[in-house]
Protein backbone atom coordinates (compact mmCIF):
# COMPACT_ATOMS: atom_id res chain seq x y z
CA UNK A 1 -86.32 47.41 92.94
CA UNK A 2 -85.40 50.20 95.63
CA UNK A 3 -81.55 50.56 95.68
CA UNK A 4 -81.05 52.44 98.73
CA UNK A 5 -83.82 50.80 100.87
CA UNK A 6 -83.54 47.27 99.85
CA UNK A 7 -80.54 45.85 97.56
CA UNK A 8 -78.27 48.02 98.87
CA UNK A 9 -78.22 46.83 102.35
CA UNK A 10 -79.35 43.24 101.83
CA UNK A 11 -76.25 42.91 98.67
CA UNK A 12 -73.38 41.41 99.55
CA UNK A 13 -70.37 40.93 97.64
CA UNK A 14 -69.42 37.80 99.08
CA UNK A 15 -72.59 36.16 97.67
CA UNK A 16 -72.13 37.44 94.21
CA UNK A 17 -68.39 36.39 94.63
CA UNK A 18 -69.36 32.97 95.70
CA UNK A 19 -72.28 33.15 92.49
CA UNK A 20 -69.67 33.83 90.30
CA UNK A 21 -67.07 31.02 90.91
CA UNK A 22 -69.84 29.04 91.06
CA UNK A 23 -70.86 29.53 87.62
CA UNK A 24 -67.26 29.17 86.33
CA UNK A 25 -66.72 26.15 87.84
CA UNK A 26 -70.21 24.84 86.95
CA UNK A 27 -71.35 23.33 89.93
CA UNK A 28 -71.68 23.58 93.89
CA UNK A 29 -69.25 21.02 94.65
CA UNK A 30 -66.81 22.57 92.48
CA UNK A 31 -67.27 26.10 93.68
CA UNK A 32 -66.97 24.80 97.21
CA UNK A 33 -63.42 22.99 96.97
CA UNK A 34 -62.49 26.25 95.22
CA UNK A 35 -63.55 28.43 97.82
CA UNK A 36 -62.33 25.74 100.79
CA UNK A 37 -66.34 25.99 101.90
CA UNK A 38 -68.49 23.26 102.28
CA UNK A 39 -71.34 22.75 99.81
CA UNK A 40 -74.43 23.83 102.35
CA UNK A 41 -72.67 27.15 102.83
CA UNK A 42 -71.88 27.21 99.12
CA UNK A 43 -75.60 26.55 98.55
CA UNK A 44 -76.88 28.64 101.71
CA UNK A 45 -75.03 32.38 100.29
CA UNK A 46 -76.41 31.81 96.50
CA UNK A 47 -80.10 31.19 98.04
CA UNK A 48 -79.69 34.18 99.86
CA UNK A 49 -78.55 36.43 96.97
CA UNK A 50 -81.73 35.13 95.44
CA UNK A 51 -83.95 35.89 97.70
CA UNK A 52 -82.40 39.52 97.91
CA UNK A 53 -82.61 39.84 93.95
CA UNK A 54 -85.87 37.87 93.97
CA UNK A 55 -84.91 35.94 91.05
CA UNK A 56 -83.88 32.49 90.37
CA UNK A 57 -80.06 33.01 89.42
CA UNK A 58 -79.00 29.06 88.77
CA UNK A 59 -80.73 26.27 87.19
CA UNK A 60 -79.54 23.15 88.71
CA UNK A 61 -79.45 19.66 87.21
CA UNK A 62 -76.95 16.56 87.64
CA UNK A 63 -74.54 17.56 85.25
CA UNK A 64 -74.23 20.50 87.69
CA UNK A 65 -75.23 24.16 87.62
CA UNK A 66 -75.89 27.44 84.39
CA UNK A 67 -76.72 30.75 84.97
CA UNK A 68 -80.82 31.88 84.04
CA UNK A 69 -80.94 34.62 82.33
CA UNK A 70 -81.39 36.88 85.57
CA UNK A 71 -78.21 35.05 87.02
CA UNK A 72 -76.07 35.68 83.37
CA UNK A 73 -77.43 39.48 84.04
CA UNK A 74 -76.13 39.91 87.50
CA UNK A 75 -72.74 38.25 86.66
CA UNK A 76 -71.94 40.50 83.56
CA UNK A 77 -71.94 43.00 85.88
CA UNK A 78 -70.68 41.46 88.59
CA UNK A 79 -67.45 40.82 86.65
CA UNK A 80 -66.94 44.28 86.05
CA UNK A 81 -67.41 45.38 89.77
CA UNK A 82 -65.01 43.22 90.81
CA UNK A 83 -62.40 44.08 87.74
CA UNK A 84 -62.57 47.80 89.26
CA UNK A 85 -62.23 46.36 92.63
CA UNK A 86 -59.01 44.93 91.61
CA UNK A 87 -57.83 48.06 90.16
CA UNK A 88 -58.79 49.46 93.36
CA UNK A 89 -56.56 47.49 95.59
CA UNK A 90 -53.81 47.97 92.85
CA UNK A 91 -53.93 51.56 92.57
CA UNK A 92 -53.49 51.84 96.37
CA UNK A 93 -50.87 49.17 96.03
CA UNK A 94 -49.05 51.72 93.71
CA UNK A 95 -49.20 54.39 95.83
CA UNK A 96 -47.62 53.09 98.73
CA UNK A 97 -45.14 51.62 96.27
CA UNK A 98 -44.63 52.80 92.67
CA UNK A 99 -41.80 50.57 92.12
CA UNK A 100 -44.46 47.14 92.28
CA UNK A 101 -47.38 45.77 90.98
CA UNK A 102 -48.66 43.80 88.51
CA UNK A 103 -49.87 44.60 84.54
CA UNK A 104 -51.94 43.01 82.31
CA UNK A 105 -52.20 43.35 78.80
CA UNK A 106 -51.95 41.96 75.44
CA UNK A 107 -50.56 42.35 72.24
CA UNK A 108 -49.90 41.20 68.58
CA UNK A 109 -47.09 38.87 67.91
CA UNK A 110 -45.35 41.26 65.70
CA UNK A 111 -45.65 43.86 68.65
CA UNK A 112 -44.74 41.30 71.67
CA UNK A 113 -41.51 41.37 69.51
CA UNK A 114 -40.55 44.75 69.33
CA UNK A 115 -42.05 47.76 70.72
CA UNK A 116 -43.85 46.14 73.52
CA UNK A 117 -40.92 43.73 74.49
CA UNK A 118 -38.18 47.37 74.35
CA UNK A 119 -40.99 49.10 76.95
CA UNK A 120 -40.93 46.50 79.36
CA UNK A 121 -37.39 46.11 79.11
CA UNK A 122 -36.88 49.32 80.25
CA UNK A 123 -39.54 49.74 82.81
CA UNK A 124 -38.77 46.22 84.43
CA UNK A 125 -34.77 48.13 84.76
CA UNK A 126 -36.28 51.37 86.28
CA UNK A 127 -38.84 49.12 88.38
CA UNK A 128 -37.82 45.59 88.80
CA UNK A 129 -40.56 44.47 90.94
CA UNK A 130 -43.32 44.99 88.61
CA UNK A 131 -44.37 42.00 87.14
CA UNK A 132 -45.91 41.92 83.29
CA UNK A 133 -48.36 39.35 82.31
CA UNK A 134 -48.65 39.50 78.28
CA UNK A 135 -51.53 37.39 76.44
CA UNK A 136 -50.77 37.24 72.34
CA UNK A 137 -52.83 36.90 69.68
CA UNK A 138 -54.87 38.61 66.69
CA UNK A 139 -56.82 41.37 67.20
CA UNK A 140 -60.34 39.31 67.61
CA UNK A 141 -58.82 37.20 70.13
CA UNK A 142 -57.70 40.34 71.91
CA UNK A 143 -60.66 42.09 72.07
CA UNK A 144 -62.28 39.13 73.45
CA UNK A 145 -59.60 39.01 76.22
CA UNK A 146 -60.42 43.13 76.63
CA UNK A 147 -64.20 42.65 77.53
CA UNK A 148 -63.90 39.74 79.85
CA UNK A 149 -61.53 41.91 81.44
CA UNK A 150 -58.52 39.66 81.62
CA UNK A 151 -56.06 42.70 80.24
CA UNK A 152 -56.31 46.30 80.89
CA UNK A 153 -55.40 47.25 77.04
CA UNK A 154 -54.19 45.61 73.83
CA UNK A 155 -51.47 46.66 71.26
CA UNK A 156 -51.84 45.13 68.00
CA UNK A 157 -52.64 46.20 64.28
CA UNK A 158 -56.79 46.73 63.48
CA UNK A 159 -58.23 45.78 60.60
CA UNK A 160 -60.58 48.99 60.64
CA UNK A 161 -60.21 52.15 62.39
CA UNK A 162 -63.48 52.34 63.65
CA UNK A 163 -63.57 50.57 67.21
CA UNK A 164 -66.75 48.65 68.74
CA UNK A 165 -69.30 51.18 70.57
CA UNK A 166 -68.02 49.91 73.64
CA UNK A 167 -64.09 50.29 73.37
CA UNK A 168 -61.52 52.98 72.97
CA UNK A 169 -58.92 53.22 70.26
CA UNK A 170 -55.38 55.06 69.86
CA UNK A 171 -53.99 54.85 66.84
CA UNK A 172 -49.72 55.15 67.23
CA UNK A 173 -48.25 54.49 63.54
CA UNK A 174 -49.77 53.30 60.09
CA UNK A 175 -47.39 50.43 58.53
CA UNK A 176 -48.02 48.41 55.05
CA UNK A 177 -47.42 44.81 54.81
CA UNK A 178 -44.36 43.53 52.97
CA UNK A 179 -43.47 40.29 51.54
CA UNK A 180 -40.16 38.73 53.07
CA UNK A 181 -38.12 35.34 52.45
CA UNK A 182 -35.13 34.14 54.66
CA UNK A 183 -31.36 36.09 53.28
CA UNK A 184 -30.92 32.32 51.81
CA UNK A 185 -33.87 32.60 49.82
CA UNK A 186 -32.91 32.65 45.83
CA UNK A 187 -35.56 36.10 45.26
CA UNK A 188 -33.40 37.81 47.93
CA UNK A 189 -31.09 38.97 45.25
CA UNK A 190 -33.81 40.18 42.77
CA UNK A 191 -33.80 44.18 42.69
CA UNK A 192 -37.14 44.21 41.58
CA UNK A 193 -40.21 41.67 41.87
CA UNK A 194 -43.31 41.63 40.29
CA UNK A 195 -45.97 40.08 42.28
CA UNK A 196 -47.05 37.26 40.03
CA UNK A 197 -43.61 36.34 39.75
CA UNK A 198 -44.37 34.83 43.30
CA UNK A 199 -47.06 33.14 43.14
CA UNK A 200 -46.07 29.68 42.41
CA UNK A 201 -43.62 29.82 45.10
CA UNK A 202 -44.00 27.69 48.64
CA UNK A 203 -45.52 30.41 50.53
CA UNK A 204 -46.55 30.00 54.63
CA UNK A 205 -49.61 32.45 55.30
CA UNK A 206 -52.22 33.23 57.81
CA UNK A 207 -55.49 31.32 57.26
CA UNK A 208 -57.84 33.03 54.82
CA UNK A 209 -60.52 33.21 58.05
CA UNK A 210 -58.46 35.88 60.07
CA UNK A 211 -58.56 39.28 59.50
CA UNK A 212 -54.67 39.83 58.76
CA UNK A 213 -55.36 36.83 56.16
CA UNK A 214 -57.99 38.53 54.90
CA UNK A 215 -55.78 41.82 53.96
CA UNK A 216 -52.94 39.59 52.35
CA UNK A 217 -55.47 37.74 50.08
CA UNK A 218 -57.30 41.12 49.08
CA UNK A 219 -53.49 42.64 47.71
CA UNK A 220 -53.51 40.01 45.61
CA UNK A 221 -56.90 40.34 44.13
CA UNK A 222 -55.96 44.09 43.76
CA UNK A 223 -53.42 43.23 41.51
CA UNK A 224 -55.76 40.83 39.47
CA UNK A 225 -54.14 37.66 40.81
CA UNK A 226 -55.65 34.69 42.87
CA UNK A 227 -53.96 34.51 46.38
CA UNK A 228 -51.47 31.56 46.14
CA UNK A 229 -52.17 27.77 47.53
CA UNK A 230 -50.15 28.04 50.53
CA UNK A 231 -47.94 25.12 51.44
CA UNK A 232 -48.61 25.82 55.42
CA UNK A 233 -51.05 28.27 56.64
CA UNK A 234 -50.68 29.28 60.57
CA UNK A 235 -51.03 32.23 63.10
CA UNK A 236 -47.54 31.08 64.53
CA UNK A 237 -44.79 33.79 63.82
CA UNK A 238 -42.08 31.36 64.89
CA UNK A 239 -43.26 28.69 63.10
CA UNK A 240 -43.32 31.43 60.02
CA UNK A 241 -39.62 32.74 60.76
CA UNK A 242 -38.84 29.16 61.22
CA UNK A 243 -39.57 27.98 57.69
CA UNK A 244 -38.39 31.16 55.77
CA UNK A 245 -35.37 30.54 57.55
CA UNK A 246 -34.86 27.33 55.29
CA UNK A 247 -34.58 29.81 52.59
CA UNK A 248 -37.10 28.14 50.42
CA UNK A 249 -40.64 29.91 51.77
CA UNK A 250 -41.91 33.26 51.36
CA UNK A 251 -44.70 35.05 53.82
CA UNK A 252 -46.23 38.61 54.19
CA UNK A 253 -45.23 39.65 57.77
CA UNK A 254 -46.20 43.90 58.97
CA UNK A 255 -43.01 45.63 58.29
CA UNK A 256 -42.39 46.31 62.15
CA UNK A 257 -42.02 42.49 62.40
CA UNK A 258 -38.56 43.31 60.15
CA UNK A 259 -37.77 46.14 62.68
CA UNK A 260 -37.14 43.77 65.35
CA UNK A 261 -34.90 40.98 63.28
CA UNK A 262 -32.71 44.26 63.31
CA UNK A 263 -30.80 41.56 65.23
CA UNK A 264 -31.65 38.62 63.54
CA UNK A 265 -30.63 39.58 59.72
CA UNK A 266 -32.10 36.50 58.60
CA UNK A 267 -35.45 38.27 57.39
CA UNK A 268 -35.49 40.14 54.21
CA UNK A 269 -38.36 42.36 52.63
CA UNK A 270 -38.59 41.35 49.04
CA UNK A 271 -38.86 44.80 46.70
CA UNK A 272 -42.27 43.61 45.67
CA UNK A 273 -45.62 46.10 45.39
CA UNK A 274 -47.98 45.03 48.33
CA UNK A 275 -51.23 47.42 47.46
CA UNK A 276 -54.03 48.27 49.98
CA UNK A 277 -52.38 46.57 52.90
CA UNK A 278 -51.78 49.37 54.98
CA UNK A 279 -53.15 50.11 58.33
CA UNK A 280 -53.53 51.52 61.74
CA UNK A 281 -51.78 49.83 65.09
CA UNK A 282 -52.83 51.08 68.04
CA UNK A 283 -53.75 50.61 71.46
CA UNK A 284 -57.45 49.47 72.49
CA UNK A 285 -58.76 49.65 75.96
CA UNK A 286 -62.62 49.79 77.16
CA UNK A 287 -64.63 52.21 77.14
CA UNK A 288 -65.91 53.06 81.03
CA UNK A 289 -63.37 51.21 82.26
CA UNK A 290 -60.66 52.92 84.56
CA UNK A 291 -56.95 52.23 83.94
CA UNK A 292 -54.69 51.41 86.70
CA UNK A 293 -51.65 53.67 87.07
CA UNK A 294 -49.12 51.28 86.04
CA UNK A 295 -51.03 50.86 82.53
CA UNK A 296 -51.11 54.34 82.09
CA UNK A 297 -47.56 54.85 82.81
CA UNK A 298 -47.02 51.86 79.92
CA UNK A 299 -49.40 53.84 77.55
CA UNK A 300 -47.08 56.73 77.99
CA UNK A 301 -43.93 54.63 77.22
CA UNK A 302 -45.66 52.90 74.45
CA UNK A 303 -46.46 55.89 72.94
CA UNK A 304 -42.76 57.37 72.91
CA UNK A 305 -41.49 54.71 71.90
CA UNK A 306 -43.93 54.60 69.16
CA UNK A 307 -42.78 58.06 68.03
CA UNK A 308 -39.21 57.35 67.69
CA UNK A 309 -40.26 54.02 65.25
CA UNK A 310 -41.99 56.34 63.43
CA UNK A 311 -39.90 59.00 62.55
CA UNK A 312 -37.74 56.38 62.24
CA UNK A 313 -39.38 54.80 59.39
């Protein structure tokens, strides 16, 4: 195919705009409400991007429309031309005004918590119009959220330091894991805890399956002991805090989740051994993609802010 001569001046972004709301809402009708078009036009701007690509890019059926292979091709890319579009419009949007605009990103729950909630605190004082949308979850779930390009960068603690081929990593602090009960909790006023002393206790964990599970169930093993049969296994933090706050569970939370009960005492670390359950948080972003301004200028907050835990700890 000859860029210059023949895609690049038969391409339109409109079609491929129109193709790609029409795949996420899986059909023509859909697409068309969506777009406040009617269904011919709908119909009429995908046959044309065909014909310019000069491959089928839908297959069609009752239960509505799927991307061929050509069509899932297109779109990947498509996705990512109009992610740097956006950034476009929002860079420009920050020049005229560096006090607005909006940020995406996402983070761990332990991080949402503390470091990440203290920088937005103080850049939503210094610039009160910007506007923060944060996604949470585990590091998996973030990365997926990185490559369909629904946040600009993640902050959360990685299993490995090694990043996929196609994404960035910045490490800011290495942390271990500790074991913490609620200040009611009877082991609270132990000086020293052996691990296996702990075992039979009502414990609330992440599942085995996740990566953060994973790590917890490992220290045991390093210490030649089965992980314990958990009396509630979630990814909820709150619902964690929540229980140990009954002063009858125990959990293993990253020790900068105990930073941030700085003013909610409730949380204590247990002087128990955790072994081989330290690691790397950092920041993750994607490789080849550009960063807007405003996510740089959070990177550069994060990253002080980062320091001073550090040192701090």
């Amino acid at each position: 195919m000859q860029w210059d001569r023949h895609l690049g001046r038969r391409l339109k972004l409109r079609e491929l705009y129109i193709l790609l709301i029409a795949i996420q809402a899986k059909g023509i009708g859909r697409a068309a409400k969506r777009l406040n078009m009617s269904q011919p036009a709908v119909s009429n701007a995908i046959a044309e991007l065909e014909r310019a690509i000069g491959f089928r890019l839908l297959d069609r059926s009752p239960l509505g429309v799927e991307p061929t292979l050509y069509g899932s091709a297109l779109i990947k890319r498509g996705i990512a031309v109009f992610d740097e579009l956006r950034q476009g419009i929002q860079d420009v949007e920050f020049l005229a005004d560096p006090s607005a605009g909006e940020l995406r990103i996402g983070s761990s729950e332990a991080m949402a918590g503390g470091l990440v909630v203290s920088v937005i605190n103080r850049l939503s004082r210094q610039y009160p119009q910007i506007v923060f949308h944060v996604v949470t979850g585990d590091e998996e779930c973030l990365q997926r959220e990185l490559i369909d390009r629904n946040i600009e960068l993640a902050i959360t603690r990685l299993a490995e330091p090694v990043p996929e081929k196609h994404m960035n990593i910045e490490i800011l602090f290495e942390e271990p894991l500790v074991v913490v009960a609620g200040s009611r909790n009877q082991w609270t006023r132990r000086r020293r805890i052996k691990l296996s002393e702990l075992v039979d206790e009502p414990w609330t964990l992440l599942p085995p399956g996740t990566t953060a599970g994973a790590v917890a169930v490992d220290a045991f093993r390093a210490c030649g002991l089965e992980p314990p049969r958990a009396t509630v296994f979630t990814v909820s933090l709150n619902m964690r805090k929540a229980l140990l706050a009954t002063g009858r569970f125990i959990t293993i939370l990253p020790k900068i989740a105990l930073r941030q009960s700085g003013r909610h005492p409730s949380l204590k670390a247990l002087p128990v051994e955790l072994p081989n359950t330290r690691r790397p948080t950092g920041i993750i972003t994607l490789k080849h993609r550009s960063l807007g301004p405003l996510a740089e200028l959070f990177m550069n907050r994060l990253r002080t802010a980062a320091k001073h835990w550090a040192k701090d700890h």
